[in-house]
N, C-alpha and C. Protein backbone atom coordinates (compact mmCIF):
# COMPACT_ATOMS: atom_id res chain seq x y z
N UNK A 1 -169.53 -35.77 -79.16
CA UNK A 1 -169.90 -36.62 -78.04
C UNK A 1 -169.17 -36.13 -76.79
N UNK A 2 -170.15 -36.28 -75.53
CA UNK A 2 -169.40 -35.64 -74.35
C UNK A 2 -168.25 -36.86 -73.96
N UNK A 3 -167.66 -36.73 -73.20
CA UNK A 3 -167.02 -37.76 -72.07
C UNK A 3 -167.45 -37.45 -70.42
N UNK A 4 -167.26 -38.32 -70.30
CA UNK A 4 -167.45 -38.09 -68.52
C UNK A 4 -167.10 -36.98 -67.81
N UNK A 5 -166.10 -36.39 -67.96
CA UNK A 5 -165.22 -35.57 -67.49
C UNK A 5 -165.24 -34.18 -68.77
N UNK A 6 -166.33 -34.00 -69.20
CA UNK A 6 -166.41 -32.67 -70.31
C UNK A 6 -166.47 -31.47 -68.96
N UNK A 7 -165.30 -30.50 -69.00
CA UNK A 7 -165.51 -29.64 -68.46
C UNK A 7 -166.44 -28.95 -68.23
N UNK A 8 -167.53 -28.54 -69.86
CA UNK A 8 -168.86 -27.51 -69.76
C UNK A 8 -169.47 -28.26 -68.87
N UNK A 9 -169.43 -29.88 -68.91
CA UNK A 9 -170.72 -30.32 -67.87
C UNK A 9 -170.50 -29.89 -66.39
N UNK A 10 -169.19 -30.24 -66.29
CA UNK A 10 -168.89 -29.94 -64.79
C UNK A 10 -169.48 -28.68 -64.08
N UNK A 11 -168.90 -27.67 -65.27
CA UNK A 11 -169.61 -26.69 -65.13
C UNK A 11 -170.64 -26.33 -64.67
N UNK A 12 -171.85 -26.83 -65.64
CA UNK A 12 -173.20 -27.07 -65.44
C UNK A 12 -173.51 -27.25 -64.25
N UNK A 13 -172.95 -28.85 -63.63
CA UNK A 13 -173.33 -29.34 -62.69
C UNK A 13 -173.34 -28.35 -61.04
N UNK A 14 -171.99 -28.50 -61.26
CA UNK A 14 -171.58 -27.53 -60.24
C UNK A 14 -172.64 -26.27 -60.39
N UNK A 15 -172.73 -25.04 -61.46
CA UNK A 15 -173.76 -24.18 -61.09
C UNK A 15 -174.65 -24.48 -60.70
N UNK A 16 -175.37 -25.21 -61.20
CA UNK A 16 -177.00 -25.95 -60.94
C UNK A 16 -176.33 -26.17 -58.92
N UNK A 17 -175.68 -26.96 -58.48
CA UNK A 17 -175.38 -27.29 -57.76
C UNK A 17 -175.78 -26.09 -56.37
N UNK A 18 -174.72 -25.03 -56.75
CA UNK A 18 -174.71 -23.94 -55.97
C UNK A 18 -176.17 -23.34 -56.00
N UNK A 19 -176.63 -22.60 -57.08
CA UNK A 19 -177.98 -22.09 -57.78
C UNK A 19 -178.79 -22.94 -56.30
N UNK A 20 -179.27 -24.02 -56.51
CA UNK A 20 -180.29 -25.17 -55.88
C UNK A 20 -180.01 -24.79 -54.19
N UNK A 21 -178.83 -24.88 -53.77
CA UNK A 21 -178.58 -24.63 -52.00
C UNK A 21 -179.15 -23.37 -52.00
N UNK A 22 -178.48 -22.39 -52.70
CA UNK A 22 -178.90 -20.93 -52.26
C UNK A 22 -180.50 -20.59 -52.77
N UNK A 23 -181.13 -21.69 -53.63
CA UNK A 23 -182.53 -20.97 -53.51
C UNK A 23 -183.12 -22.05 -52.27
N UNK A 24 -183.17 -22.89 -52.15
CA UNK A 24 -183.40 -23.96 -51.10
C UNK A 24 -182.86 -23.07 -49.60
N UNK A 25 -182.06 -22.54 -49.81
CA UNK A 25 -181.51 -21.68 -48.03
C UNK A 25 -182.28 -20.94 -48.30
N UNK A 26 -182.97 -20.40 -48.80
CA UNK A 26 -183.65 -19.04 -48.65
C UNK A 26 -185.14 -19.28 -48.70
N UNK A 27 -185.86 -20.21 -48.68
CA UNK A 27 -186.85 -19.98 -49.01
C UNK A 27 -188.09 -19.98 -47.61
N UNK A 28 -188.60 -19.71 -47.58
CA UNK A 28 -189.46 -19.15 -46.32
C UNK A 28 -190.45 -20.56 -45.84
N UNK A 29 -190.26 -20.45 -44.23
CA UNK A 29 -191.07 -21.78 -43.99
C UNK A 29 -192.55 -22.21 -44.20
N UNK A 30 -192.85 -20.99 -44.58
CA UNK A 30 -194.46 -21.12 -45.14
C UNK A 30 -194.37 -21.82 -46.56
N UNK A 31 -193.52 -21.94 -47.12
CA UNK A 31 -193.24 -22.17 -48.97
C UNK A 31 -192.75 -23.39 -48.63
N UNK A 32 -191.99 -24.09 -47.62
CA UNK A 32 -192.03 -25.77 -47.96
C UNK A 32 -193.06 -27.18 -48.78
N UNK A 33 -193.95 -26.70 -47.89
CA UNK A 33 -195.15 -28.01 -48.92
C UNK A 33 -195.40 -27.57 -50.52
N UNK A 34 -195.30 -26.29 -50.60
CA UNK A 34 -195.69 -26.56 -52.12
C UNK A 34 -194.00 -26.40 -52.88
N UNK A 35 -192.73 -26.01 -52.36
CA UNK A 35 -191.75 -26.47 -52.89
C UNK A 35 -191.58 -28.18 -52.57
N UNK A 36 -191.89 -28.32 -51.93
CA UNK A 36 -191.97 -30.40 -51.47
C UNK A 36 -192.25 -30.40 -52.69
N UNK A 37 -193.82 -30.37 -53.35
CA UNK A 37 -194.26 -31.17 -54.84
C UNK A 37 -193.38 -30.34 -55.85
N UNK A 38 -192.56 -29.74 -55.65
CA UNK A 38 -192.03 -29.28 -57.14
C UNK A 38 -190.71 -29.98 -57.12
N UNK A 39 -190.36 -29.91 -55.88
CA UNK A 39 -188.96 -31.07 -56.04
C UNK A 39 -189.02 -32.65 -56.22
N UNK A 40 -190.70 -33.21 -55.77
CA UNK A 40 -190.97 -34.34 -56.03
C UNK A 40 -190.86 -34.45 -57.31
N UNK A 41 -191.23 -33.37 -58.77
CA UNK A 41 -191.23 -32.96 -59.92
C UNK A 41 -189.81 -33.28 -60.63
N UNK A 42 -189.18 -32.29 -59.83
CA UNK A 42 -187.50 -32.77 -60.20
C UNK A 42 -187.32 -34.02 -60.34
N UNK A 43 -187.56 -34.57 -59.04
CA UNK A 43 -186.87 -36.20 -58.65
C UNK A 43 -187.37 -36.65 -59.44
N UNK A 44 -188.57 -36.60 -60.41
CA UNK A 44 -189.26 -37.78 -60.93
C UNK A 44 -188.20 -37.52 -62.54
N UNK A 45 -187.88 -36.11 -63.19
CA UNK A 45 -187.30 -35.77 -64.09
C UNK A 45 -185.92 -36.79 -64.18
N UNK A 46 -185.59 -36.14 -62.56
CA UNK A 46 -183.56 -37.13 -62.72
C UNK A 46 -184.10 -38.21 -62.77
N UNK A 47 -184.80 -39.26 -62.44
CA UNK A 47 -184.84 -40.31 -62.22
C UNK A 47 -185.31 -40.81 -63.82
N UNK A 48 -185.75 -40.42 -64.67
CA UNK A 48 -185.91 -40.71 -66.26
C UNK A 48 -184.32 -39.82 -66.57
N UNK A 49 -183.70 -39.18 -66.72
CA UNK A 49 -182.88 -39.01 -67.54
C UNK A 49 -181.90 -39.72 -66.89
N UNK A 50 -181.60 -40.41 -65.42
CA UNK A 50 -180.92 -41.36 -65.30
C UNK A 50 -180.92 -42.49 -65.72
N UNK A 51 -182.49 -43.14 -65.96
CA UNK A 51 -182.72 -44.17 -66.70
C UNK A 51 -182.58 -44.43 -68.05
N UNK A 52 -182.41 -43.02 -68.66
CA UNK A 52 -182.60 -42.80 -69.86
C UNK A 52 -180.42 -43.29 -69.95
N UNK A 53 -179.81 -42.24 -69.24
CA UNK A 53 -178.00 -42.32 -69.08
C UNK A 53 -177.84 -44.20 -69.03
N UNK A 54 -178.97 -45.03 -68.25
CA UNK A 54 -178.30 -46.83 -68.07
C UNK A 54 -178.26 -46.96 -68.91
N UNK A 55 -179.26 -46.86 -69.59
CA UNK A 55 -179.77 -47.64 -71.18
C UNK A 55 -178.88 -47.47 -72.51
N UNK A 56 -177.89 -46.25 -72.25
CA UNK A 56 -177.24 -46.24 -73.59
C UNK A 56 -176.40 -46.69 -73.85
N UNK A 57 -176.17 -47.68 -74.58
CA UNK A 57 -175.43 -48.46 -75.48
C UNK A 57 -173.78 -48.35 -75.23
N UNK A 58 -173.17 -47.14 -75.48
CA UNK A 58 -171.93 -46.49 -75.53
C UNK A 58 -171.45 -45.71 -74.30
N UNK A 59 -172.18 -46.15 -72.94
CA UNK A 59 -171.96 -45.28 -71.64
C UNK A 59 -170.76 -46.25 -71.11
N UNK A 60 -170.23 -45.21 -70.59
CA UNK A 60 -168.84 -46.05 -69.85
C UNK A 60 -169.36 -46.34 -68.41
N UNK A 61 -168.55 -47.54 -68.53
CA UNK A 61 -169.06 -47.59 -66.82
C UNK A 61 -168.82 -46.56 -65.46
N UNK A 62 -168.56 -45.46 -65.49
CA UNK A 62 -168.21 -44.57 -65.06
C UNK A 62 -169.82 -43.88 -65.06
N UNK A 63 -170.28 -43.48 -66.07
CA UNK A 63 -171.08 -43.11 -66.77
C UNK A 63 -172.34 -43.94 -65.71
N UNK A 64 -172.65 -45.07 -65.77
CA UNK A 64 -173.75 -46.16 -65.95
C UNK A 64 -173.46 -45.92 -64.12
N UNK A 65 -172.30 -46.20 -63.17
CA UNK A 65 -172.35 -46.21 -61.91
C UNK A 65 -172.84 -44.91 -61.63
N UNK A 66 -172.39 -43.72 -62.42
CA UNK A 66 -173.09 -42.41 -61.52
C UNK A 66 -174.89 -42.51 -61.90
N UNK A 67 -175.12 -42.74 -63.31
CA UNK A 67 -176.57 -43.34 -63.67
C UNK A 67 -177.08 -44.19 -62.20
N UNK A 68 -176.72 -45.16 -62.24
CA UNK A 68 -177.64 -46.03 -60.92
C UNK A 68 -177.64 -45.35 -59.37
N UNK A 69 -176.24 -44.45 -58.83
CA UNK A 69 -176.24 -43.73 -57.89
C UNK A 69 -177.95 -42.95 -58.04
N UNK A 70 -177.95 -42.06 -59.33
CA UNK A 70 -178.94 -41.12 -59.41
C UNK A 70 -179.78 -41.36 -59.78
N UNK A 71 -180.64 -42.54 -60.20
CA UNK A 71 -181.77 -43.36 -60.12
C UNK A 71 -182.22 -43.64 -58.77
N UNK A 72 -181.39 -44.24 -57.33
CA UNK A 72 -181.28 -44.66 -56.04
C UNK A 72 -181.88 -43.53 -55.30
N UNK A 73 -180.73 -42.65 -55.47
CA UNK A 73 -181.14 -41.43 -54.89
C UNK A 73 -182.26 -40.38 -54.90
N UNK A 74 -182.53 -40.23 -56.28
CA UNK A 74 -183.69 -39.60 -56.85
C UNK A 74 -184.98 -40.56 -56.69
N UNK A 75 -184.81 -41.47 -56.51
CA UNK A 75 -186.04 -42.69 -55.62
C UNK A 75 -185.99 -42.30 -54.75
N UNK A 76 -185.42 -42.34 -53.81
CA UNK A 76 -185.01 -42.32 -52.24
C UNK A 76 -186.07 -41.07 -52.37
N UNK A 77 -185.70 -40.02 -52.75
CA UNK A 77 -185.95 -38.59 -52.59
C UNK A 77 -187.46 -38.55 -52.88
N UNK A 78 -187.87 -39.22 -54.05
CA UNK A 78 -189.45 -38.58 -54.48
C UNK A 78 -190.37 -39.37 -53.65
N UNK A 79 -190.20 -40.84 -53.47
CA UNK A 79 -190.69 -41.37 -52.51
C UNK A 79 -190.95 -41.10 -51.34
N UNK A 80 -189.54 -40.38 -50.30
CA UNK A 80 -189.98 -40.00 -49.45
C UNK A 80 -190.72 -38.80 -49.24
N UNK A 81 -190.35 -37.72 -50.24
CA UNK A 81 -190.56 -36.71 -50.92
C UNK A 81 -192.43 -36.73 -50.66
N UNK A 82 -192.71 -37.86 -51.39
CA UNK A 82 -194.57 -38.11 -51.71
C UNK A 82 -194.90 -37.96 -50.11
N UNK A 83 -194.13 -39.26 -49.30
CA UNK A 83 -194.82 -39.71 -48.06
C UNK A 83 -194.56 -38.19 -46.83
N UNK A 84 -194.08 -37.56 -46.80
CA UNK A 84 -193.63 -36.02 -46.04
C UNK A 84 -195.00 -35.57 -46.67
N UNK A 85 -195.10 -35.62 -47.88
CA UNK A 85 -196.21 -34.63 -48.08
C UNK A 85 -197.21 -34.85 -47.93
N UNK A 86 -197.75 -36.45 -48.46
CA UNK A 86 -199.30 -36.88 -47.63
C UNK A 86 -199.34 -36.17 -46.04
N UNK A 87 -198.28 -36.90 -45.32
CA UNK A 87 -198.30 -36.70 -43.89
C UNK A 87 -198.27 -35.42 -43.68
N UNK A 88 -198.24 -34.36 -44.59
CA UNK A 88 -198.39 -33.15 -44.20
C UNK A 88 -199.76 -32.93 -44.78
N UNK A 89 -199.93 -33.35 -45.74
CA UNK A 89 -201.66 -32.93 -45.80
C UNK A 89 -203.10 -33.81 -44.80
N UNK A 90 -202.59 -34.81 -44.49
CA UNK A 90 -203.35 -35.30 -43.37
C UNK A 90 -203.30 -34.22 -41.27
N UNK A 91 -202.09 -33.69 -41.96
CA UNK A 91 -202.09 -32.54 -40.29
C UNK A 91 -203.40 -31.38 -40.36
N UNK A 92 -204.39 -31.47 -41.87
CA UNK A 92 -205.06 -30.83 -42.51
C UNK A 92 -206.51 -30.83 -42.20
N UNK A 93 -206.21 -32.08 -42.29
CA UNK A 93 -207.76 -32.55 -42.31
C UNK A 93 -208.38 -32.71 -41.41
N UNK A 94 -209.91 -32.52 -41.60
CA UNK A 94 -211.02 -32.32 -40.24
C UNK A 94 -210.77 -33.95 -39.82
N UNK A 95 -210.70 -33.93 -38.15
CA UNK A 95 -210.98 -34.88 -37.66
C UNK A 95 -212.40 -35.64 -37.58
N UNK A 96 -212.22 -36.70 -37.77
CA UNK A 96 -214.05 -37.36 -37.91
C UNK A 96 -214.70 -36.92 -36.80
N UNK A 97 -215.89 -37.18 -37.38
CA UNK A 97 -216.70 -36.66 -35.98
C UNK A 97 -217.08 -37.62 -35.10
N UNK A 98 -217.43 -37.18 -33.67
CA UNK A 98 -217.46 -38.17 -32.50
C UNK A 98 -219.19 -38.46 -32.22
C-alpha cells in the first residue's frame, strides 16, 4: 500500500509535471484547438480517478483533501476547457444569410 508521501509517486508526479509544461511550451499555435479536446480528455480522466481517490474507504484525509482539490480543478478545467472550444468553433461558422 502507498502512503501519501511514497517517494516513487512523487516522482511520478513531478515528471509528469515537467514532461506536460515542456510539451504544452512547445506546441505550435495552429495545434491549440485540437490539443484543447485532448486535454478536455485528460480533465475528464483526473476528475474519475479523483473521484475514484474520495471514495476509498482507507484514504487519509490528506489523501481525500488533495482528491477534492483535483476533482475542483479538473472541473474548473474541462468545463471551461468545453466552453473555449465551442466558442472557438462558432468563429467557424458561416454567418446566416441576410
Amino acid at each position: 500500500m502507498h502512503t501519501a508521501f511514497d517517494p516513487d509517486l512523487i516522482a511520478v508526479f513531478v515528471l509528469a509535471a515537467f514532461l506536460g509544461f515542456q510539451l504544452i511550451k512547445r506546441v505550435s499555435s495552429l495545434l491549440h484547438s485540437p490539443l484543447m479536446s485532448l486535454t478536455n480528455a485528460i480533465a475528464a480522466v483526473a476528475v474519475v480517478g479523483a473521484i475514484i481517490i474520495l471514495g476509498e474507504e482507507n484514504a487519509s484525509p490528506f489523501a481525500k483533501t488533495l482528491g477534492f482539490i483535483a476533482v475542483t480543478a479538473a472541473t474548473v478545467n474541462l468545463v471551461s476547457g468545453f466552453l473555449i472550444t465551442d466558442r472557438m468553433l462558432k468563429m467557424f461558422k458561416k454567418g446566416s444569410p441576410k
